[in-house]
C-alpha atoms as a PDB file:
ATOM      1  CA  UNK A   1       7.967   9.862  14.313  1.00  0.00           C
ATOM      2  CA  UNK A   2       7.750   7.326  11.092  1.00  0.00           C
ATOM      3  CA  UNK A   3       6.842   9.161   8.101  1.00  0.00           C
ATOM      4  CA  UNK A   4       5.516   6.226   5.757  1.00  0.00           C
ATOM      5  CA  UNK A   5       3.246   3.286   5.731  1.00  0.00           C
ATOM      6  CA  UNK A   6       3.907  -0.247   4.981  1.00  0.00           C
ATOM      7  CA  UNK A   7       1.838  -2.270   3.238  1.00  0.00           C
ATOM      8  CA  UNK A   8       2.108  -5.501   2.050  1.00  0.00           C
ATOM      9  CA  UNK A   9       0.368  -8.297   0.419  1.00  0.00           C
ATOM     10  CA  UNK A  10       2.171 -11.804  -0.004  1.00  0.00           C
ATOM     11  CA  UNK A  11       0.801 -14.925  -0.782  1.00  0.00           C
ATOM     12  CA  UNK A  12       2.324 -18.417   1.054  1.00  0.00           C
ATOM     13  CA  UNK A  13       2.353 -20.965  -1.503  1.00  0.00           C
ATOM     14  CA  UNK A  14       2.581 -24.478  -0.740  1.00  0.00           C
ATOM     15  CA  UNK A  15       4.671 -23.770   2.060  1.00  0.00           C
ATOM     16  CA  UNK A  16       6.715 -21.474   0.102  1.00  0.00           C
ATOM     17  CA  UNK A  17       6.591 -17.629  -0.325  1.00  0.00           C
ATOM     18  CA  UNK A  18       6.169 -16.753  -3.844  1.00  0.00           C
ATOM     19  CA  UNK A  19       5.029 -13.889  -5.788  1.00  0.00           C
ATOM     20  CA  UNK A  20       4.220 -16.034  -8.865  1.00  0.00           C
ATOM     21  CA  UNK A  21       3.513 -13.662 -12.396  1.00  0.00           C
ATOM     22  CA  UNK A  22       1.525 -17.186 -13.838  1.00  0.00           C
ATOM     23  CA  UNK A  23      -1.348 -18.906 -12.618  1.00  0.00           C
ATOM     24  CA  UNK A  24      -1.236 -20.481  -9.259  1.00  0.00           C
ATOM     25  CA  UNK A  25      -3.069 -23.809  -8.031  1.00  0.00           C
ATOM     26  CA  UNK A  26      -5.745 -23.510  -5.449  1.00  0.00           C
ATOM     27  CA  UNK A  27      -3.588 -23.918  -2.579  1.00  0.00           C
ATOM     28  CA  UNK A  28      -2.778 -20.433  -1.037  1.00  0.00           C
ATOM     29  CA  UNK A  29      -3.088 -18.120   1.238  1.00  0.00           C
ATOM     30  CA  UNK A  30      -3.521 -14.393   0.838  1.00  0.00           C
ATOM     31  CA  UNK A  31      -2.548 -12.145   3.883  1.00  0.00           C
ATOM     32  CA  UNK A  32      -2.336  -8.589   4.177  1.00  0.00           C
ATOM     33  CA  UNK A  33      -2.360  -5.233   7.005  1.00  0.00           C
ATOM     34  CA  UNK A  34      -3.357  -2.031   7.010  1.00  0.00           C
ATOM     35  CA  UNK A  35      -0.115  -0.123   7.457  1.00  0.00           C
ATOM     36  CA  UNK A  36       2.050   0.458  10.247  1.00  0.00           C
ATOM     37  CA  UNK A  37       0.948   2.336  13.258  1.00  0.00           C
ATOM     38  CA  UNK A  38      -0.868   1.062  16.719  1.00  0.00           C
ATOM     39  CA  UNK A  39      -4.877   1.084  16.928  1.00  0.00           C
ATOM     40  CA  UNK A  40      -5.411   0.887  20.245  1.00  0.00           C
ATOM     41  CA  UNK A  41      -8.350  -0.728  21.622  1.00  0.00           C
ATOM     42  CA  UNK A  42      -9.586   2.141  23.846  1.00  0.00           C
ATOM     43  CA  UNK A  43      -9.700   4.342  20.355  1.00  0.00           C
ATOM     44  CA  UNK A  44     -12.103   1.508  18.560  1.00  0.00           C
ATOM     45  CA  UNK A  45     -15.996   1.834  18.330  1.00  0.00           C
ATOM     46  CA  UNK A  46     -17.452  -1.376  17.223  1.00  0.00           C
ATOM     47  CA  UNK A  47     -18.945   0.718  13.893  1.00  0.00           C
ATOM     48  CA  UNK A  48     -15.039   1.432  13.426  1.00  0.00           C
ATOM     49  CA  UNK A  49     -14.080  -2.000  14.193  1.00  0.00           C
ATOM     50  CA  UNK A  50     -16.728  -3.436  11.778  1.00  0.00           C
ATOM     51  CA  UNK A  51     -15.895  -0.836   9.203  1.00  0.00           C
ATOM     52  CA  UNK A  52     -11.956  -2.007   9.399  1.00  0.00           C
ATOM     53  CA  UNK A  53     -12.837  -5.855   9.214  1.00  0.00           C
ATOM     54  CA  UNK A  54     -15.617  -5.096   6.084  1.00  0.00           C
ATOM     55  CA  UNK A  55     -12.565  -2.932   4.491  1.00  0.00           C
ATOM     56  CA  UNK A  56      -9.735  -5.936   5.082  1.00  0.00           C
ATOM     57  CA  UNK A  57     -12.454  -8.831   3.830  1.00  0.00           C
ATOM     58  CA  UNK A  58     -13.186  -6.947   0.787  1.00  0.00           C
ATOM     59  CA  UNK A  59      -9.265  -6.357  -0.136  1.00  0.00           C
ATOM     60  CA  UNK A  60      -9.022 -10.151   0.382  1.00  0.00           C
ATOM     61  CA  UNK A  61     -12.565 -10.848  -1.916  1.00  0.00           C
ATOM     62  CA  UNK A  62     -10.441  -8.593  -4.416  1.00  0.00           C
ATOM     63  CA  UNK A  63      -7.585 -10.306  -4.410  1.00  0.00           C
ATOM     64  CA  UNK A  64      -9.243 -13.719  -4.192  1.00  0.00           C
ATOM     65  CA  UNK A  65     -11.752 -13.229  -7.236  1.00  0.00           C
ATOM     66  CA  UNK A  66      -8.367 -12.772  -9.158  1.00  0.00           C
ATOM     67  CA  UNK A  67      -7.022 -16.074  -8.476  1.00  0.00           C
ATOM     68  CA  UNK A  68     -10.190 -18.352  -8.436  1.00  0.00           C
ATOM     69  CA  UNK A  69     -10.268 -16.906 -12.160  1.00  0.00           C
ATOM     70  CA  UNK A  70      -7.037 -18.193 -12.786  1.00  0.00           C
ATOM     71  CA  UNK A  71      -5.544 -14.653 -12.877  1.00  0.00           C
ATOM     72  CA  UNK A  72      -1.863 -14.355 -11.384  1.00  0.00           C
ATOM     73  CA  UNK A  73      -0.178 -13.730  -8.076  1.00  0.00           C
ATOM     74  CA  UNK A  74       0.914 -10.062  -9.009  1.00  0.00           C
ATOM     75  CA  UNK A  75      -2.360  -9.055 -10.451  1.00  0.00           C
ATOM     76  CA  UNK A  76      -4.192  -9.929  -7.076  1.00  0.00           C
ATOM     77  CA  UNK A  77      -1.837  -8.582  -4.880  1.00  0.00           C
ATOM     78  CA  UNK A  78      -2.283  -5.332  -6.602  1.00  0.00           C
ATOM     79  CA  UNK A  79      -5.700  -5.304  -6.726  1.00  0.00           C
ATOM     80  CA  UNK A  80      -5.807  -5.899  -2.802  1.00  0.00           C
ATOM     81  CA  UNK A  81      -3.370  -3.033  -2.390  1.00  0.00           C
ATOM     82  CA  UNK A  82      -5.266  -0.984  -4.633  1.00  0.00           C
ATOM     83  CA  UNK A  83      -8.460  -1.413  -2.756  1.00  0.00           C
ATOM     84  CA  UNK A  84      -7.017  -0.618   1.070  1.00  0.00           C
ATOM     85  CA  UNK A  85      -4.938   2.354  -0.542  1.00  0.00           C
ATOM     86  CA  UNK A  86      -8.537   4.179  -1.769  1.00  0.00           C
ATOM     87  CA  UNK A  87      -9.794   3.269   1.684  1.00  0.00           C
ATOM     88  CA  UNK A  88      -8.789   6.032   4.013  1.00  0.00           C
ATOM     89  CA  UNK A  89      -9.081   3.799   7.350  1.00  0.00           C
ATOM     90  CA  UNK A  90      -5.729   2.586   6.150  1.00  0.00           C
ATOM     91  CA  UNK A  91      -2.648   4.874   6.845  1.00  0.00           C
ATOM     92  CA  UNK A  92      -1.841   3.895   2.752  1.00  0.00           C
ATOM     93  CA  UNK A  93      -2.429   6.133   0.141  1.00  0.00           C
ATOM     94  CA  UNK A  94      -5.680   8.280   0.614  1.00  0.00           C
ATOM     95  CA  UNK A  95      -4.949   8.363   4.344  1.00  0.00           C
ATOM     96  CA  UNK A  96      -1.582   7.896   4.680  1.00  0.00           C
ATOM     97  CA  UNK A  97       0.119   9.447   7.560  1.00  0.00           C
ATOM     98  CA  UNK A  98       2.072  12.655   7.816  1.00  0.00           C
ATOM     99  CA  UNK A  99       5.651  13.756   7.944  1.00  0.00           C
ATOM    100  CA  UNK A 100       6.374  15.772  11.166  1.00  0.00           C
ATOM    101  CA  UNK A 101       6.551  18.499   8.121  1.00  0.00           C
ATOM    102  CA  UNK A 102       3.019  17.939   7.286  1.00  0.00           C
ATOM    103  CA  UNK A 103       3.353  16.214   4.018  1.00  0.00           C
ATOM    104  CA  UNK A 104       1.896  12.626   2.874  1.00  0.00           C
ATOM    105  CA  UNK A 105       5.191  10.742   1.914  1.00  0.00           C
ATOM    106  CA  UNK A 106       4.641   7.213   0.444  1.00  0.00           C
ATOM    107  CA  UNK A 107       6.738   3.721   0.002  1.00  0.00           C
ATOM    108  CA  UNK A 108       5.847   1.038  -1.537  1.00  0.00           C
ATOM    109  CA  UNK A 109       7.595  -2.047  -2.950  1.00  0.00           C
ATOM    110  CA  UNK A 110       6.213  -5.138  -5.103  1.00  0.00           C
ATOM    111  CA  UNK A 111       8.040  -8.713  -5.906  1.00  0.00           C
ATOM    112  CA  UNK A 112       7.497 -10.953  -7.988  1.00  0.00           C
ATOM    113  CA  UNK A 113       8.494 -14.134  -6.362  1.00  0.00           C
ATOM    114  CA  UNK A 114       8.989 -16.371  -9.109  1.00  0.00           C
ATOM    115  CA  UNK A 115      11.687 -14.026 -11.067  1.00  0.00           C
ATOM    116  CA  UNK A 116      12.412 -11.986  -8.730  1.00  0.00           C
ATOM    117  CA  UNK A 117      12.040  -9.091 -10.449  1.00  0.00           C
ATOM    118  CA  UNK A 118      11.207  -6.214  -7.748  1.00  0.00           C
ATOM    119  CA  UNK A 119       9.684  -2.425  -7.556  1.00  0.00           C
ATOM    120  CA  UNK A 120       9.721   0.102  -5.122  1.00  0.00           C
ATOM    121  CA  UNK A 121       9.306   3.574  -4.921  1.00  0.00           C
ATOM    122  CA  UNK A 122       9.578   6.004  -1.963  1.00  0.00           C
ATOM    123  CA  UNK A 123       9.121   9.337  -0.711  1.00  0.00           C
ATOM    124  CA  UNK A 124       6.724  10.340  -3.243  1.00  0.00           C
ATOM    125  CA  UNK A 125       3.866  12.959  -2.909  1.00  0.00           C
ATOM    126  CA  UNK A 126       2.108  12.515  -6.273  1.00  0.00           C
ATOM    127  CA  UNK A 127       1.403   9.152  -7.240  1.00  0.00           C
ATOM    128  CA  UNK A 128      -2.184   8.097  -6.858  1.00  0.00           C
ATOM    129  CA  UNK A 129      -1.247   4.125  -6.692  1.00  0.00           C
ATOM    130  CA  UNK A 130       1.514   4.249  -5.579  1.00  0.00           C
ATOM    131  CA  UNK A 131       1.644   0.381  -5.459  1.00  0.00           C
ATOM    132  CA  UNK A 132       1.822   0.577  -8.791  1.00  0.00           C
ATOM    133  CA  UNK A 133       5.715   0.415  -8.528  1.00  0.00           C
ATOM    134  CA  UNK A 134       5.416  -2.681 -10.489  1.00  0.00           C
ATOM    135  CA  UNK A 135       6.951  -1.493 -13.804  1.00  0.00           C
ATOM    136  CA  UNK A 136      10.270  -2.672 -12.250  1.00  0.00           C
ATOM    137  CA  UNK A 137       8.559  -6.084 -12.350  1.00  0.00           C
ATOM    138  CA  UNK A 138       7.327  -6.469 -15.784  1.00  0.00           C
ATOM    139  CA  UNK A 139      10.970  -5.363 -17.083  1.00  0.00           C
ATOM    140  CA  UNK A 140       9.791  -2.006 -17.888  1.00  0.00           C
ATOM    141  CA  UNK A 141      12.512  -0.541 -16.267  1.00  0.00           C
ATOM    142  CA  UNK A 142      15.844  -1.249 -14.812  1.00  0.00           C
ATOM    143  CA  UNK A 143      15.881  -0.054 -11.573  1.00  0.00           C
ATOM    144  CA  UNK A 144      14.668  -1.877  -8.401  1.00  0.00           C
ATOM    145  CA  UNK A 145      14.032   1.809  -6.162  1.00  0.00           C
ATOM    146  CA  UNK A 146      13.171   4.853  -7.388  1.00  0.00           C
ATOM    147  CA  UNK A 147      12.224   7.813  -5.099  1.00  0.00           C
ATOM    148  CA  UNK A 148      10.753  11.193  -4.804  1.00  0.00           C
ATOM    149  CA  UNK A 149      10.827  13.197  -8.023  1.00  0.00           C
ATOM    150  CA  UNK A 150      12.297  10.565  -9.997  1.00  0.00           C
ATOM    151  CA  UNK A 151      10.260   8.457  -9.425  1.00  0.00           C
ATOM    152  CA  UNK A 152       7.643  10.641  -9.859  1.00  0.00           C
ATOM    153  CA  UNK A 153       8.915  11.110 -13.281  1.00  0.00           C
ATOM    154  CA  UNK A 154       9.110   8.324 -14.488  1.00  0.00           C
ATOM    155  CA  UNK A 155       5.109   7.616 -13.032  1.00  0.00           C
ATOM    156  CA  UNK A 156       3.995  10.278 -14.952  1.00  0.00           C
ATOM    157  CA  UNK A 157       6.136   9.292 -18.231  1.00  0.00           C
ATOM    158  CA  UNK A 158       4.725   5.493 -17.612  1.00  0.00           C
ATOM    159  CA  UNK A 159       0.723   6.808 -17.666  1.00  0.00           C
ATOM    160  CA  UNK A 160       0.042   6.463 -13.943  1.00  0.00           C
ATOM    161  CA  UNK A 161      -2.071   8.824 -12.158  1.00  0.00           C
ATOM    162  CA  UNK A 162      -0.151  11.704 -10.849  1.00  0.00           C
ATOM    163  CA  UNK A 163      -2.375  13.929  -7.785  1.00  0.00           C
ATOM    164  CA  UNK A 164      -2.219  16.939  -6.313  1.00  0.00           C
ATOM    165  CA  UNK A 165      -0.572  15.891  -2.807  1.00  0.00           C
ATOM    166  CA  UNK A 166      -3.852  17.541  -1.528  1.00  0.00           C
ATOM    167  CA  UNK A 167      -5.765  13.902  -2.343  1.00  0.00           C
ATOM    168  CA  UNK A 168      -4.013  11.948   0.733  1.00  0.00           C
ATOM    169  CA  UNK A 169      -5.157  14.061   3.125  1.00  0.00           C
ATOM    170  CA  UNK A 170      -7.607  13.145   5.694  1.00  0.00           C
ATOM    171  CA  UNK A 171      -8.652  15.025   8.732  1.00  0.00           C
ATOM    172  CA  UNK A 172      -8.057  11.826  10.889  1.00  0.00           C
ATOM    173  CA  UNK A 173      -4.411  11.988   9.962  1.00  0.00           C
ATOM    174  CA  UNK A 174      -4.267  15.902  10.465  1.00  0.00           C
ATOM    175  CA  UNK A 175      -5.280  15.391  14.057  1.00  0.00           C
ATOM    176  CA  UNK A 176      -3.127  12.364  14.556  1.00  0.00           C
ATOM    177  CA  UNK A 177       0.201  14.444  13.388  1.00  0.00           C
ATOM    178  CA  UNK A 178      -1.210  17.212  15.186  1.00  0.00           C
ATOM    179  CA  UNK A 179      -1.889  15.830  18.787  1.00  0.00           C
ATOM    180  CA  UNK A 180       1.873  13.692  18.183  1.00  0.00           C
ATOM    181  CA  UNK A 181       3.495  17.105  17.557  1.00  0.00           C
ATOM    182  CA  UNK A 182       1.718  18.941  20.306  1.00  0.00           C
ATOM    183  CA  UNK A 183       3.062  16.100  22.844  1.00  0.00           C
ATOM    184  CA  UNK A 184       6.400  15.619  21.539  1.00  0.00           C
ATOM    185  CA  UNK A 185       6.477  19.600  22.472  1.00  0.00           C
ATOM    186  CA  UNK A 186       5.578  18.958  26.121  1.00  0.00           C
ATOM    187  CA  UNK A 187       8.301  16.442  26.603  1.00  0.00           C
END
């Protein structure tokens, strides 16, 4: 069983990906998921279909305010990200799926196109945003991956909001791990 999300947000620029840290020109196109994992159509109400849609326009709203302001690339992909990992219909931060241990262990990497300057962290427990990994694209730090306590570490040392691994959980994701463990059992 996977133990992480993925989650992404990338913007196609003139017919080239980019992750541009200045303002971009009004020709782009913002695209994003929910995570990794298989919603199956049988398991979808139309109040939980309409809820997932009205989550995934307003992460794109988010991300598009940015940019019609003239803000950058990076800041709207991270406010899009930011918005889908407080949602817990997304298997991304508050949400995320479990490890067959029963811990919430999260990846997440950012690039910046243009310098390519990159961030990543994974494995970690603690760290509220964890898309936030983008100190390793400003040229606050060196490294390109940091994981687990490290990077948890250096999170905390940087300001960002450190939780009690107790915040990701959702009851939805219980049951998921749950009924996955029970029927890798009966196999």
């Amino acid at each position: 069983m996977k133990r992480l999300y993925i989650l992404f947000a990338f913007f196609i620029l003139n017919n080239s990906l980019a992750l541009a840290q200045k303002p971009i020109s009004d020709k782009y196109v913002l695209v994003i998921h929910g995570g990794a994992g298989t919603i199956l159509k049988s398991q979808m109400t139309p109040e939980k279909e309409k809820a997932f849609q009205e989550a995934l326009d307003r992460a794109l709203q988010l991300g598009n305010a940015i940019l019609q302001k003239g803000g950058t690339a990076l800041d709207a992909v991270e406010a899009t990200v930011r918005s889908m990992e407080d949602n817990p219909l997304f298997n991304a931060g508050k949400g995320a799926v479990f490890t067959n241990e029963g811990k919430n262990e999260l990846d997440a990497a950012i690039m910046n196109g243009a310098t390519l300057e990159a961030g990543s962290v994974a494995g970690v427990t603690t760290i509220k945003k964890s898309h936030q990994c983008r100190k390793g694209c400003d040229g606050k730090s060196p490294h390109v991956l940091m994981t687990g306590k490290g990077a948890e570490k250096f999170a905390k040392e940087k300001g960002l909001e450190i939780v009690d691994p107790s915040y990701f959980y959702t009851e939805h994701r219980w049951k998921a791990l749950q009924n996955a463990l029970a029927e890798d059992s009966s196999k």
